[in-house]
Protein backbone atom coordinates (compact mmCIF):
# COMPACT_ATOMS: atom_id res chain seq x y z
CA UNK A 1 24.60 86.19 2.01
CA UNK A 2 24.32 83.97 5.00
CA UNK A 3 21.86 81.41 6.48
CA UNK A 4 21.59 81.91 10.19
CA UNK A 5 19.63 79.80 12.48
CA UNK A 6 18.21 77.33 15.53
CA UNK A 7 16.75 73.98 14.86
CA UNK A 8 15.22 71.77 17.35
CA UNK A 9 14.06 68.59 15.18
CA UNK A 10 15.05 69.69 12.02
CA UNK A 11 12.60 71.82 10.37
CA UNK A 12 13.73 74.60 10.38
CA UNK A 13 17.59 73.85 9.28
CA UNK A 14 15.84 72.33 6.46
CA UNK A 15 13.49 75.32 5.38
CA UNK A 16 16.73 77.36 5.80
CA UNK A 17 19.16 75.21 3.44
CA UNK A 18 16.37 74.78 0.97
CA UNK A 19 16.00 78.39 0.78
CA UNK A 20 19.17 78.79 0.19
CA UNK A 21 19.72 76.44 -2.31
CA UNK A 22 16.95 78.03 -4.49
CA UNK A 23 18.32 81.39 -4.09
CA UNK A 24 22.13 80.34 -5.37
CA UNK A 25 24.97 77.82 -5.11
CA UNK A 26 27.30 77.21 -2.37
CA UNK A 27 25.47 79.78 0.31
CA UNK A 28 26.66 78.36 3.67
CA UNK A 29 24.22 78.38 6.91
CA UNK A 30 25.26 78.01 10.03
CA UNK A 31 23.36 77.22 13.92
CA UNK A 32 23.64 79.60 16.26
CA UNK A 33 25.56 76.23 18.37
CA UNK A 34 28.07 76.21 15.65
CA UNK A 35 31.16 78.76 16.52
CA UNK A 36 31.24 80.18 12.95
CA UNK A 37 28.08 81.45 13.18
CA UNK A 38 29.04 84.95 14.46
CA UNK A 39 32.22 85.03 12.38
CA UNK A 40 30.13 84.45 9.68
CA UNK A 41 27.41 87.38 10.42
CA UNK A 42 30.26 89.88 10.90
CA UNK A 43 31.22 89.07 7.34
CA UNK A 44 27.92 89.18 5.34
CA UNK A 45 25.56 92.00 4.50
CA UNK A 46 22.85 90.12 4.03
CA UNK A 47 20.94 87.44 6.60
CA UNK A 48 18.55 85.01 6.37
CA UNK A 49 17.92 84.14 9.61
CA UNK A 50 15.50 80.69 10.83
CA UNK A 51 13.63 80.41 13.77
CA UNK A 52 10.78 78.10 15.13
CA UNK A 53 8.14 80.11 16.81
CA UNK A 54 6.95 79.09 20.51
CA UNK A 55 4.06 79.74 21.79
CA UNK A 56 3.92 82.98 18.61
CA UNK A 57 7.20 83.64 20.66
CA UNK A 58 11.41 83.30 20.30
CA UNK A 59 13.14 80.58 21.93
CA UNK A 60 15.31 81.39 24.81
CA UNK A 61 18.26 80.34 23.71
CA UNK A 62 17.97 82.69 20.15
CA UNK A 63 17.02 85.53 22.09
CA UNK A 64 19.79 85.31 24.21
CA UNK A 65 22.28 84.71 21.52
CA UNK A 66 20.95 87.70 19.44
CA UNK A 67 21.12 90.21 22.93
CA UNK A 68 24.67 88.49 24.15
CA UNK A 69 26.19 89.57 20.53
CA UNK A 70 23.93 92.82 20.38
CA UNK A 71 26.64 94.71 18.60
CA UNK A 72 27.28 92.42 15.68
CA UNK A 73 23.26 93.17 13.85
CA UNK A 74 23.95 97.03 12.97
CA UNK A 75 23.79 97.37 9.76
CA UNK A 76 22.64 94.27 8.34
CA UNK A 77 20.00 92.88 6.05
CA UNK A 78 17.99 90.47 7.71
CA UNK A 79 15.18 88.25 6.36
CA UNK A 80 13.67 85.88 8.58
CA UNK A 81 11.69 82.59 8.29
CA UNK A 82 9.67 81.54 11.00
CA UNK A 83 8.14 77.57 11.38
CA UNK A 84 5.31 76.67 13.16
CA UNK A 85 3.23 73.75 13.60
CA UNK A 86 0.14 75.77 14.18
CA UNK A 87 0.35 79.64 13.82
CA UNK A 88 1.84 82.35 14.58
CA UNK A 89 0.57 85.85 13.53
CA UNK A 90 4.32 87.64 13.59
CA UNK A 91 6.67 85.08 13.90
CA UNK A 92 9.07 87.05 11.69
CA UNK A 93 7.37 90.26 12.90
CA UNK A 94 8.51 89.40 16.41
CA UNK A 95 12.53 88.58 15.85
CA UNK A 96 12.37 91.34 13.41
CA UNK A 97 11.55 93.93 16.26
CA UNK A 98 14.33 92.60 18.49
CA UNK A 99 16.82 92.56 15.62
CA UNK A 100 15.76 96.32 15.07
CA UNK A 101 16.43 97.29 18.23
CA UNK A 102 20.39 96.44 17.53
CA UNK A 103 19.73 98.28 14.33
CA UNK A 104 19.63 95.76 12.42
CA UNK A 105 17.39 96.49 8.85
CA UNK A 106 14.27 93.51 8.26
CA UNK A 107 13.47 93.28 5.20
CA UNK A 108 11.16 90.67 4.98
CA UNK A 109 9.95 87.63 6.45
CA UNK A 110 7.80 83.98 5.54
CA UNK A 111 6.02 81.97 7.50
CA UNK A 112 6.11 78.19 6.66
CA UNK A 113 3.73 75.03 8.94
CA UNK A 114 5.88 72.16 9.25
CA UNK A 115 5.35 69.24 11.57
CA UNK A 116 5.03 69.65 15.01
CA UNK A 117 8.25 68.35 16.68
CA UNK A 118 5.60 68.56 20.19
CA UNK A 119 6.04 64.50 20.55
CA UNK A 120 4.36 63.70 24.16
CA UNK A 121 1.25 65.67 23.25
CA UNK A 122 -1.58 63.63 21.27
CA UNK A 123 -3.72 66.17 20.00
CA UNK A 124 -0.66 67.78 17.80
CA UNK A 125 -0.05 64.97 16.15
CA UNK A 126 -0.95 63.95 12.38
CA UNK A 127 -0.37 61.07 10.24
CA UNK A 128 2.93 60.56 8.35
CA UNK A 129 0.38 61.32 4.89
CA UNK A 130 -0.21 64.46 5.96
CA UNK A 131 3.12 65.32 7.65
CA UNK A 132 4.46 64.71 4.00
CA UNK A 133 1.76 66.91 2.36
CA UNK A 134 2.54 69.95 4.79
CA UNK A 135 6.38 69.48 3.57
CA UNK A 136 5.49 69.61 0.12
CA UNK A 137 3.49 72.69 0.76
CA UNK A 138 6.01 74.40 2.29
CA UNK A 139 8.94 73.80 0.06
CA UNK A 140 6.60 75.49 -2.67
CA UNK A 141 6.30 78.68 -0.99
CA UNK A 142 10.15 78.59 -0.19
CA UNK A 143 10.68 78.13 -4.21
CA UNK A 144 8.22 80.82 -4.79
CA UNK A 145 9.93 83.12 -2.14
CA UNK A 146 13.75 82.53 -2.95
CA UNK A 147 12.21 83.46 -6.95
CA UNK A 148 10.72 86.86 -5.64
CA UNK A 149 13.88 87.17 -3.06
CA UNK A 150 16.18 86.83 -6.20
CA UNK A 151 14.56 90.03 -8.34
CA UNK A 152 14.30 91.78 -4.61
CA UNK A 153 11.30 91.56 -3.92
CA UNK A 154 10.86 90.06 -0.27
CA UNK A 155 7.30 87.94 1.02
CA UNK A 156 6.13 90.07 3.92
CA UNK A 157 4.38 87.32 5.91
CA UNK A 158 4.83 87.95 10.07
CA UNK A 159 5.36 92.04 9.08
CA UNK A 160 3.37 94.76 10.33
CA UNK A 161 0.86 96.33 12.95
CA UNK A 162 -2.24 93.39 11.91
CA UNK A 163 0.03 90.16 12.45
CA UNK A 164 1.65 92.00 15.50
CA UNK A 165 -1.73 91.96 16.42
CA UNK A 166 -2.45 88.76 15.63
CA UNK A 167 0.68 87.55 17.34
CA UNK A 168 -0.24 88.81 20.96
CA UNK A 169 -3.69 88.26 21.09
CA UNK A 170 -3.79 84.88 19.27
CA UNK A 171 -1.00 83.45 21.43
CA UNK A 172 1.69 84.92 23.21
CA UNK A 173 -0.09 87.12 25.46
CA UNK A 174 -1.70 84.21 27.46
CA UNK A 175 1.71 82.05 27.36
CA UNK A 176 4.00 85.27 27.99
CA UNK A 177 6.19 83.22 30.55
CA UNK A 178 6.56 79.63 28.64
CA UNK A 179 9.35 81.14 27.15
CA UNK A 180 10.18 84.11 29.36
CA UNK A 181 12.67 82.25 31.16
CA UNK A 182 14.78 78.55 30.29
CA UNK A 183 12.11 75.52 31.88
CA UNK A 184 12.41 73.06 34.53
CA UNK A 185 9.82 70.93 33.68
CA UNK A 186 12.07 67.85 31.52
CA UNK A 187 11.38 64.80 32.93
CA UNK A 188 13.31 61.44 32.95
CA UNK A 189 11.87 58.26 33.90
CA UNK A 190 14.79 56.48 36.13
CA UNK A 191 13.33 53.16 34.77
CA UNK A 192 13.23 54.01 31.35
CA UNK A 193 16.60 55.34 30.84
CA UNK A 194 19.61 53.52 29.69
CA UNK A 195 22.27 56.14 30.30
CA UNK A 196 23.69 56.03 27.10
CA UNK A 197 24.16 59.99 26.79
CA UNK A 198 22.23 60.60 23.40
CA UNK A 199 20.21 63.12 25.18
CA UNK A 200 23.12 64.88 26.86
CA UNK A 201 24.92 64.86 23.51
CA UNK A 202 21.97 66.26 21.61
CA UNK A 203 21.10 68.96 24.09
CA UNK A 204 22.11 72.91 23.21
CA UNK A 205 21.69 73.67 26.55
CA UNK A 206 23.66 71.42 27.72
CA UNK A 207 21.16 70.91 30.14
CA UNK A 208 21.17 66.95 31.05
CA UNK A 209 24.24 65.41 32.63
CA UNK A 210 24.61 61.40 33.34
CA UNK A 211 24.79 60.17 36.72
CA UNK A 212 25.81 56.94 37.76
CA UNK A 213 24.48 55.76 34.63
CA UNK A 214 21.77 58.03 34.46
CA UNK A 215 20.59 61.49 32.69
CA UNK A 216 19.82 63.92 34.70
CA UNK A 217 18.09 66.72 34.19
CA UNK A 218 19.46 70.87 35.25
CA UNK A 219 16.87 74.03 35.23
CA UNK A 220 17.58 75.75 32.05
CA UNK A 221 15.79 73.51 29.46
CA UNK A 222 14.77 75.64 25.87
CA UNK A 223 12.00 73.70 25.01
CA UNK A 224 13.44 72.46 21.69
CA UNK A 225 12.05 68.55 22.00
CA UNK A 226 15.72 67.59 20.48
CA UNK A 227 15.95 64.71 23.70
CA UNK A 228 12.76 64.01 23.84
CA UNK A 229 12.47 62.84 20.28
CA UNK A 230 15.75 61.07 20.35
CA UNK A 231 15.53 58.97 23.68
CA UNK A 232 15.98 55.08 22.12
CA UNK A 233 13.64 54.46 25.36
CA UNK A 234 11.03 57.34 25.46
CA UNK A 235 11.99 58.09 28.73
CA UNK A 236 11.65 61.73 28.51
CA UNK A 237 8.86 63.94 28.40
CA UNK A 238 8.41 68.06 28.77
CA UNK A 239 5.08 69.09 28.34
CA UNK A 240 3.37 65.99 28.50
CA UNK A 241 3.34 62.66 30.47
CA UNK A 242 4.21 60.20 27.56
CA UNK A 243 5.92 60.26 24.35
CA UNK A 244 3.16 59.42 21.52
CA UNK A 245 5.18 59.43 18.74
CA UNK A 246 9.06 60.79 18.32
CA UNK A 247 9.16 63.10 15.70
CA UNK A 248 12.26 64.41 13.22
CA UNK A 249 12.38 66.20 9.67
CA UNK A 250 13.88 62.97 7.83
CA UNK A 251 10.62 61.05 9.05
CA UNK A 252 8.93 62.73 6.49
CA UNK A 253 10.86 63.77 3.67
CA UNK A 254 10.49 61.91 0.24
CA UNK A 255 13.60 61.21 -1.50
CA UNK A 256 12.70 62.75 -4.30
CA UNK A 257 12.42 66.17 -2.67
């Protein structure tokens, strides 16, 4: 067995490994950024494969990875775990039916809420309290799961006709083209920025270059907030017009976890 996925802030690396690490010792994961990744897929049966859902939809740069190595998902078993920071009615359900279109086999899927990694949007955010209590929540149902996973039976959350449903009406059918095609809209304040290259470094895109000592955004931005949350200056923003509160997994993990 293999852990498979694509992380903007964090969260979902983090649902992935702990997964994992209730389901058995020494099970490696991989990003789709890291060149093992395929390697690795060729070589196991079984998948557990992470996503975060965008707008009840799969980032750009996972659904091109999984179409640009079509030939690799015959065959295999794939369980998939979808984060959110809202909903999402068939977030597995969704990745499941492109993965079965390569003939790959789903066989289950589980939706966990984790904190929005949305930083330059007010509204989404919530207190570091309750960021911590939505952790805690989750890693239960991921001990629960990896339990039931063990004996074979597999959590069915995101599966079937009623969250497909839910999916497309609740979401992704008004905000089919936010992640239709790679974005534009990153913004860097001139003033702000320092050129010191964290977000070029961070990027998967590799979508920001420096400048005469200044980053620069391209066209083909995946929405993933990675820059955005680690600008030392807050001098980039996507979807809003200024960075509330820069978000990341660590900021809210206890140490006892």
């Amino acid at each position: 067995m293999l852990g498979i996925y694509f992380s903007g802030t964090g969260n979902t690396k983090y649902c992935i490994e702990r997964f994992l690490q209730e389901c058995g010792d020494n099970i490696e994961s991989y990003s789709i950024e890291d060149e093992r990744a395929i390697p690795g897929i060729k070589q196991n049966n079984t998948i557990v494969m992470g996503y975060p859902v965008y707008y009840s939809n799969i980032p750009k740069i996972l659904k091109d990875f999984i179409q640009k190595n079509s030939s690799i998902w015959e065959g295999k078993k794939i369980f998939i775990i979808a984060t959110m920071g809202l909903f999402s009615g068939d977030g597995a359900g969704i990745l499941g039916r492109l993965l079965e279109s390569f003939q790959a086999k789903v066989i289950g899927g589980l939706h966990l809420t984790m904190p929005d990694c949305i930083s330059d949007i007010k509204i989404l955010k919530r207190s570091l309290e309750r960021n911590k209590e939505i952790i805690k929540k989750s890693d239960e149902k991921i001990k629960l799961s990896a339990q039931n996973f063990k004996k074979g039976e597999f959590s069915q959350d995101g599966i079937g006709l009623l969250s497909h449903l839910a999916g497309l009406f609740g979401q992704r059918l008004y905000c089919y083209n936010a992640t239709k095609k790679y974005s534009d809209k990153l913004k860097i304040d001139r003033e702000k920025c320092i050129g010191c290259g964290v977000c070029a470094k961070v990027c998967p895109m590799n979508n920001i270059e420096i400048k005469e000592h200044k980053a620069v955004p391209n066209n083909m931005c995946t929405v993933c907030y990675r820059c955005v949350n680690k600008c030392p200056t807050l001098a980039i923003t996507l979807l809003g017009k200024k960075v509330v509160e820069q978000c990341g997994i660590e900021k809210y993990l206890d140490k006892t976890i």
